[in-house]
N, C-alpha and C. Protein backbone atom coordinates (compact mmCIF):
# COMPACT_ATOMS: atom_id res chain seq x y z
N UNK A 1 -21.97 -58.47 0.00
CA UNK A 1 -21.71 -58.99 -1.32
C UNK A 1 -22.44 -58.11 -2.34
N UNK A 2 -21.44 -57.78 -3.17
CA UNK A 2 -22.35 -56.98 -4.42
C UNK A 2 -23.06 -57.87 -5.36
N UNK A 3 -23.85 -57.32 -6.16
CA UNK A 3 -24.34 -57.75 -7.02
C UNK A 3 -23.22 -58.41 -8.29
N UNK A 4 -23.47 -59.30 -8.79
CA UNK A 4 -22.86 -59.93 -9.91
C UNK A 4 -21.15 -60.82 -9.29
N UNK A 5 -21.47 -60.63 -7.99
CA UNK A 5 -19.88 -61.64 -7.41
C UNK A 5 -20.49 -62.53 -6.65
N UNK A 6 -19.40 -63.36 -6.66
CA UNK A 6 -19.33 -64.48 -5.59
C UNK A 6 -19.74 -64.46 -4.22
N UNK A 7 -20.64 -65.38 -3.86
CA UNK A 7 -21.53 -65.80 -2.52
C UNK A 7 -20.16 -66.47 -1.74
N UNK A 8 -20.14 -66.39 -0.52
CA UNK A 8 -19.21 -67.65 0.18
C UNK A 8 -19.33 -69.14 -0.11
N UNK A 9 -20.49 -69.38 -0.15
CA UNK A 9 -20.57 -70.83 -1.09
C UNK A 9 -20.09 -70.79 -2.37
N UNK A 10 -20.28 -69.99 -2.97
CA UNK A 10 -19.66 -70.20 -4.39
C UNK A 10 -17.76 -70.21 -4.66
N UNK A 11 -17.63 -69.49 -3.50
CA UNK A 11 -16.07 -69.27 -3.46
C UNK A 11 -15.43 -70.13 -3.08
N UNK A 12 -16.47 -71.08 -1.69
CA UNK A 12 -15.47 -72.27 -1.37
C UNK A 12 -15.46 -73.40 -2.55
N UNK A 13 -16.23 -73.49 -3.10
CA UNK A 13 -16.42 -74.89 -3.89
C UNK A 13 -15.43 -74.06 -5.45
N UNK A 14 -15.09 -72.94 -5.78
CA UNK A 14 -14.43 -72.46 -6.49
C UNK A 14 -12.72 -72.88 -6.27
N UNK A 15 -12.60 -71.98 -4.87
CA UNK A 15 -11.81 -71.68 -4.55
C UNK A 15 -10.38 -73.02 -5.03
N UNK A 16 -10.76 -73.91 -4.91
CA UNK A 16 -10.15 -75.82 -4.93
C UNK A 16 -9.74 -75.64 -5.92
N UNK A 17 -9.99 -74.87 -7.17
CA UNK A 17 -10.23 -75.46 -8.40
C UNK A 17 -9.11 -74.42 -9.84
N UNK A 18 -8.61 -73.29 -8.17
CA UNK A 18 -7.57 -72.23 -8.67
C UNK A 18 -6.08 -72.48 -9.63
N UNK A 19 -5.77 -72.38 -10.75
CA UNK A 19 -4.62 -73.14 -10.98
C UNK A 19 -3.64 -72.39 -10.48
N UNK A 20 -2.54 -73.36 -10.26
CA UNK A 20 -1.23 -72.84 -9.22
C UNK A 20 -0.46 -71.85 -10.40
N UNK A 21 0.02 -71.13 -9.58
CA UNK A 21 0.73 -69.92 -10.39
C UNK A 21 1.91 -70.94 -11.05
N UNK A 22 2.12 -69.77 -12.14
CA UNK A 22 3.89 -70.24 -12.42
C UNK A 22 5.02 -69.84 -11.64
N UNK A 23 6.36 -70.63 -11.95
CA UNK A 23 7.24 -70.20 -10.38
C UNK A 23 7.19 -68.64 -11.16
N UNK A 24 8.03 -67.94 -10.05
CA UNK A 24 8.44 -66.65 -10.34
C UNK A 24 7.47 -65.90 -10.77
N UNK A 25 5.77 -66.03 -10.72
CA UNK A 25 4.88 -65.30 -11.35
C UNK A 25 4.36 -64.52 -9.84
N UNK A 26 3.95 -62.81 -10.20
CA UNK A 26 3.62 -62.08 -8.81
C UNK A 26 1.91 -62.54 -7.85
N UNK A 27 2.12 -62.34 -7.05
CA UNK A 27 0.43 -62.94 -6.81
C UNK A 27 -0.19 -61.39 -7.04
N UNK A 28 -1.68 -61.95 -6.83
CA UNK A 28 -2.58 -60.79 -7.74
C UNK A 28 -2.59 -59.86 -6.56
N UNK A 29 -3.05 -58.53 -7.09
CA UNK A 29 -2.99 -57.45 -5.82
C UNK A 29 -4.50 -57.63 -5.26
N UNK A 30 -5.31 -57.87 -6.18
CA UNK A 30 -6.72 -57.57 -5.73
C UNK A 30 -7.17 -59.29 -5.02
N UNK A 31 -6.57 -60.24 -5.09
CA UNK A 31 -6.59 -61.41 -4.86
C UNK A 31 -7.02 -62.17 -5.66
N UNK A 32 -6.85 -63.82 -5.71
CA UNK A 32 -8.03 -64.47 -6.30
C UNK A 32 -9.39 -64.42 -6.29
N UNK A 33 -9.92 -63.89 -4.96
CA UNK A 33 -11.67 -64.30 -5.35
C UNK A 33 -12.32 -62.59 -6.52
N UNK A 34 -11.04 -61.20 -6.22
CA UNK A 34 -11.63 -60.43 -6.39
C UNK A 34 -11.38 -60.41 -8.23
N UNK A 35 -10.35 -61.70 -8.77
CA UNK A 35 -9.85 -61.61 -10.29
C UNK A 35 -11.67 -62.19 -11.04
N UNK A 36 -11.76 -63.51 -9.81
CA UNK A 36 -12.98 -64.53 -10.10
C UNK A 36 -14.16 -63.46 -10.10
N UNK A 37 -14.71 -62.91 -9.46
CA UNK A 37 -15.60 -61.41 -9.54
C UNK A 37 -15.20 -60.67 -10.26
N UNK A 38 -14.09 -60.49 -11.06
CA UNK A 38 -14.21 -59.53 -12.49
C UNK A 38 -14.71 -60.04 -13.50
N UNK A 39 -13.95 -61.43 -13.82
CA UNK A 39 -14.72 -62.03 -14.80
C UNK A 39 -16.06 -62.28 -14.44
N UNK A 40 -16.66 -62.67 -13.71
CA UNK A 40 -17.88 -63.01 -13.59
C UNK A 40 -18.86 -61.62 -13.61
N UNK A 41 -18.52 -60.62 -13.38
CA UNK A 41 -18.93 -59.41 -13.77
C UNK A 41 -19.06 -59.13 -15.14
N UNK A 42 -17.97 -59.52 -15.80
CA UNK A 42 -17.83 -59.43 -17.19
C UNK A 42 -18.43 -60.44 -17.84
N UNK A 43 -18.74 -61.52 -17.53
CA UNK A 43 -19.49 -62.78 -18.33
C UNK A 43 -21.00 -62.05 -17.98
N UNK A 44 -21.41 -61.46 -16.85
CA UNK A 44 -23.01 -61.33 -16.38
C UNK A 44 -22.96 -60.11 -17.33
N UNK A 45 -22.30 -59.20 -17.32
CA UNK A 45 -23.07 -58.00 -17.91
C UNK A 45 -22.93 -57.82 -19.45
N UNK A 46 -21.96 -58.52 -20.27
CA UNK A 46 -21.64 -58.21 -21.42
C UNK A 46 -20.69 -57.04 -22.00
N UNK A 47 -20.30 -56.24 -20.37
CA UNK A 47 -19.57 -55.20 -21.16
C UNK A 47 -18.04 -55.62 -21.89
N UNK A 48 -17.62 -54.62 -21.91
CA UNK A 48 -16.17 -54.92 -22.75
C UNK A 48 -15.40 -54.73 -21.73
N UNK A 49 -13.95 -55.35 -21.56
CA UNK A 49 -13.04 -55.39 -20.81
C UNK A 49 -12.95 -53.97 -20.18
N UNK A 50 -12.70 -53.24 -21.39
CA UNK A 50 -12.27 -51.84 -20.79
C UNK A 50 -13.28 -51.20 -20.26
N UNK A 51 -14.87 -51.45 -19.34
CA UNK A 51 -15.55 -51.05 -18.68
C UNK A 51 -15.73 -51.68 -17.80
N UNK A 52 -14.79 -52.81 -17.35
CA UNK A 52 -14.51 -53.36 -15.93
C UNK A 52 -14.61 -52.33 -15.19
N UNK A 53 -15.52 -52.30 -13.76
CA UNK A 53 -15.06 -51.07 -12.56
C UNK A 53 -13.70 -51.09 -12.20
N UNK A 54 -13.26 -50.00 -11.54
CA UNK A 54 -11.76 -49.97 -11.14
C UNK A 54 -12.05 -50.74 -9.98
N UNK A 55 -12.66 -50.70 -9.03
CA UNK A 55 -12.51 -51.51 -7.74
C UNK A 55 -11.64 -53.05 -8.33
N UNK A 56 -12.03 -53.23 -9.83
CA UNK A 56 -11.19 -55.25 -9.51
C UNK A 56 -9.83 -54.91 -10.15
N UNK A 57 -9.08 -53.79 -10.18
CA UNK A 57 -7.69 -53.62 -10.80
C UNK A 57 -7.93 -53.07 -12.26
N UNK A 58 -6.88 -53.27 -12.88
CA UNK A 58 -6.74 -52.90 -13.88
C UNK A 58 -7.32 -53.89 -14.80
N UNK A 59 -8.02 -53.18 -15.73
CA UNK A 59 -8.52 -54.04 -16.97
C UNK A 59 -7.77 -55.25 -17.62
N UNK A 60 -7.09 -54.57 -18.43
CA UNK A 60 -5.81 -55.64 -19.39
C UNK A 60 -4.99 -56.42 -18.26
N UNK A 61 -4.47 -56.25 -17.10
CA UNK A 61 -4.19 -56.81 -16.52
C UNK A 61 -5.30 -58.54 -15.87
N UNK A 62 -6.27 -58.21 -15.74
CA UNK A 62 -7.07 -59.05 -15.15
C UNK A 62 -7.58 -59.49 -16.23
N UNK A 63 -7.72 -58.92 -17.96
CA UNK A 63 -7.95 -59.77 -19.14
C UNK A 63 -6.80 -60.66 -19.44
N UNK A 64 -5.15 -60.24 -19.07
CA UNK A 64 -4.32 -61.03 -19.30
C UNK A 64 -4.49 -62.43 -18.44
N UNK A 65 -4.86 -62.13 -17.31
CA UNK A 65 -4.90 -63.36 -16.72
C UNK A 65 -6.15 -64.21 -17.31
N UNK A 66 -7.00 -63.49 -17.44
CA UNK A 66 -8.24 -64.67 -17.91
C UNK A 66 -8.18 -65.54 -19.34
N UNK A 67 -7.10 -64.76 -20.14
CA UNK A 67 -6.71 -65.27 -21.18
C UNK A 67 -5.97 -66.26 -20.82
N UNK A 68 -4.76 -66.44 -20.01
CA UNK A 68 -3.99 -67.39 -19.80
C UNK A 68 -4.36 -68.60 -19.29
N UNK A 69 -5.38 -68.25 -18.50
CA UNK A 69 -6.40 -69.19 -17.96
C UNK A 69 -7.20 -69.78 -18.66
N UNK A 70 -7.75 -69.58 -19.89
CA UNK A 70 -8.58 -69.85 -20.49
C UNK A 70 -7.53 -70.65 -21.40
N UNK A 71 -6.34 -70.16 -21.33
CA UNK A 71 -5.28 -71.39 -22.12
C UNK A 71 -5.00 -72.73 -21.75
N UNK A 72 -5.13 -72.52 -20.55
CA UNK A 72 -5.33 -74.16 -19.31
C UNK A 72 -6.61 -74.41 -19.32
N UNK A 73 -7.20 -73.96 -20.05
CA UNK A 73 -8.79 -74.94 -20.04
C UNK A 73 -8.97 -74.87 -18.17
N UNK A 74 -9.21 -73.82 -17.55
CA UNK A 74 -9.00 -73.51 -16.11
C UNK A 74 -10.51 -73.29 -16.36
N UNK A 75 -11.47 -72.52 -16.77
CA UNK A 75 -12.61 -71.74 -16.97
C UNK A 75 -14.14 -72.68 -16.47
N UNK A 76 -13.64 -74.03 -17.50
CA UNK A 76 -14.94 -74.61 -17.45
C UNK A 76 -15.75 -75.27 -16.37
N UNK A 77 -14.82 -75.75 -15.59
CA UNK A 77 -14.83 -76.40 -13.81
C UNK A 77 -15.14 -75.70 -13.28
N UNK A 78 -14.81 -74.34 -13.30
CA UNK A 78 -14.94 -72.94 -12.21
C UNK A 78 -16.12 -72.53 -12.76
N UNK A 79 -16.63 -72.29 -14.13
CA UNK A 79 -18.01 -71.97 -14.48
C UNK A 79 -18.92 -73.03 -13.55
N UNK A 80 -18.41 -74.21 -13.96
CA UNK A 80 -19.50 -75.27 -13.64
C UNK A 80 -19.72 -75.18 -12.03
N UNK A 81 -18.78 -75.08 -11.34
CA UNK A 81 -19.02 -75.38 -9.57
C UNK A 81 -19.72 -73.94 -9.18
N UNK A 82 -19.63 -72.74 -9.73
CA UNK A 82 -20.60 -71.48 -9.59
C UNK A 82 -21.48 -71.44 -10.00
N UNK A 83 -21.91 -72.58 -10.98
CA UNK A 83 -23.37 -72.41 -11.37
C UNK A 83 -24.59 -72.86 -10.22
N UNK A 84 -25.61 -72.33 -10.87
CA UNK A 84 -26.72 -72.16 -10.02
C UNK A 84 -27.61 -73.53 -10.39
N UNK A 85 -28.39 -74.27 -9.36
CA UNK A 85 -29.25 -75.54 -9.73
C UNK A 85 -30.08 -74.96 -10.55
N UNK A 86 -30.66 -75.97 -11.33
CA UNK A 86 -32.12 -75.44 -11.90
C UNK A 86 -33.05 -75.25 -11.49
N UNK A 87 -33.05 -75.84 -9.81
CA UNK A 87 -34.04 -75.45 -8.58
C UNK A 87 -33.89 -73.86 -8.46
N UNK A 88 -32.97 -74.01 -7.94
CA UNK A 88 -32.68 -72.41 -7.66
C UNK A 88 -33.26 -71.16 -8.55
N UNK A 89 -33.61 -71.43 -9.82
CA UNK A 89 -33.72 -70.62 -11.07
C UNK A 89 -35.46 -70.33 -11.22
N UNK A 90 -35.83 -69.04 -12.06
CA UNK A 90 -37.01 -68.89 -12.27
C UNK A 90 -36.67 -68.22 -14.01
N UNK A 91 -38.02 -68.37 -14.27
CA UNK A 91 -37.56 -67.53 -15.51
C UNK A 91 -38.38 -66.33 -15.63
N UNK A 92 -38.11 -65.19 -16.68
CA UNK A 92 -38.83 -64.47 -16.57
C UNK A 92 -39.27 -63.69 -18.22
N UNK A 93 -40.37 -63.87 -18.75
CA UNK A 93 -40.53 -63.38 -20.15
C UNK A 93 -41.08 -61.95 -20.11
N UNK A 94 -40.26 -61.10 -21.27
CA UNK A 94 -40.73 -59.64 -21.36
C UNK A 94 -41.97 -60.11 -22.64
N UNK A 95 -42.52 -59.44 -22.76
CA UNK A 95 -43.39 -59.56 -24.40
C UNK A 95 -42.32 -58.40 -25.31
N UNK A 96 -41.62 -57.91 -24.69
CA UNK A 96 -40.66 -56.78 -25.67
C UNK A 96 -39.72 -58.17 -26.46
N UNK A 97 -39.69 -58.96 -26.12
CA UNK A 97 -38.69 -59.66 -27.04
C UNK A 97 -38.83 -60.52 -27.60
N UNK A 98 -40.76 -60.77 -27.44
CA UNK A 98 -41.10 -61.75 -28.38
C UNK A 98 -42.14 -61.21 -29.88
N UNK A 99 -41.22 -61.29 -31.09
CA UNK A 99 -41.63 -60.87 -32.41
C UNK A 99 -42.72 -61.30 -33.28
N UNK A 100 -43.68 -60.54 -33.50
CA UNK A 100 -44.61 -61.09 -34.98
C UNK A 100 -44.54 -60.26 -35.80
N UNK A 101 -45.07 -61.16 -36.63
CA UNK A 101 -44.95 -60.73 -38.35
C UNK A 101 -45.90 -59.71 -38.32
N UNK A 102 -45.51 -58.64 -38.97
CA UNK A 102 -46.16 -57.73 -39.23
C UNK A 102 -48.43 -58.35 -39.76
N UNK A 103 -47.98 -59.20 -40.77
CA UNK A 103 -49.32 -59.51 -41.06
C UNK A 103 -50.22 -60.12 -39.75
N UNK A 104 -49.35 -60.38 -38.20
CA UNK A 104 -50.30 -61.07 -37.38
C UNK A 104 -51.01 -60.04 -36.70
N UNK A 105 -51.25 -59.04 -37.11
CA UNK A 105 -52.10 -57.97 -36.15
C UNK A 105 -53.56 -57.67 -37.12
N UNK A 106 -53.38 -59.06 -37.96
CA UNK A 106 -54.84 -58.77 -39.09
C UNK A 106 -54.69 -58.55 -40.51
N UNK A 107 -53.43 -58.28 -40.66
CA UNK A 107 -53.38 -58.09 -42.13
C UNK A 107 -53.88 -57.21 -42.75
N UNK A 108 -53.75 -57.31 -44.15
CA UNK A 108 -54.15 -56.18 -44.96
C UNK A 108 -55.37 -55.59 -44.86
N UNK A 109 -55.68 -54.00 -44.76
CA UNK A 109 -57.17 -53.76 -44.35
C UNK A 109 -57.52 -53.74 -43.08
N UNK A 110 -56.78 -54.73 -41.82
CA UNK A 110 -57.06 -54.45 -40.40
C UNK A 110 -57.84 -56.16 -40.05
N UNK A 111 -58.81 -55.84 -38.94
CA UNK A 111 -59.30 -56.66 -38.99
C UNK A 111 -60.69 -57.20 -39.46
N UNK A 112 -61.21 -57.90 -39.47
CA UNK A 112 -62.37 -58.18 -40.25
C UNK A 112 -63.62 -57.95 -39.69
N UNK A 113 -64.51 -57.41 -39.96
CA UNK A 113 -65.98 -57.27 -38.84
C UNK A 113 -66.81 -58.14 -39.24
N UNK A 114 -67.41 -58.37 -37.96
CA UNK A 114 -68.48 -59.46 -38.23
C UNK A 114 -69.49 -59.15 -37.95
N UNK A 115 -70.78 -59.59 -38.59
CA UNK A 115 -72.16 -59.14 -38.18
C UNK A 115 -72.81 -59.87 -36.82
């Protein structure tokens, strides 16, 4: 399993929750679990569609489907049954992303000496 896809647990409890094609619509080449691992690639990393890897198909193709899907309100069930417990979770703080005001390093003049 690569990084940023689906565990086998996550796929079975997914998997239920697939909406049925339309008649006459082609099935996917890369399959369902590998459409569910694009997006989820794309929700984890932030890139833009068009820097999907080639391994999950074609870009616009696999954005068309997530759009259509996202027209059936298909998304939110499938987010929810892949999510992770809050057991499961840790957190982790950089100090790079937490901001002060310029004046909290002492202010004008620096800091103050004491006798």
């Amino acid at each position: 399993m690569r990084r940023h896809e689906l565990s086998d647990e996550q796929w079975a409890k997914i998997e239920k929750l697939i909406p049925e094609r339309r008649t006459g619509g082609r099935p996917s080449a890369g399959g369902d679990r590998n459409f569910i691992n694009a997006v989820f690639w794309i929700a984890k990393t932030g890139a833009p569609w068009r820097d999907l890897p080639e391994r999950f198909g074609p870009w616009k193709t696999i954005y068309n489907r997530f759009h259509r899907w996202a027209k059936c309100d298909a998304w939110q069930d499938i987010f929810r049954a892949a999510a992770v417990s809050d057991a499961d979770t840790a957190g982790i703080l950089d100090s790079t992303i937490v901001r002060a005001h310029q004046d909290a390093s002492g202010g004008r003049g620096g800091p103050k000496k004491t006798k």
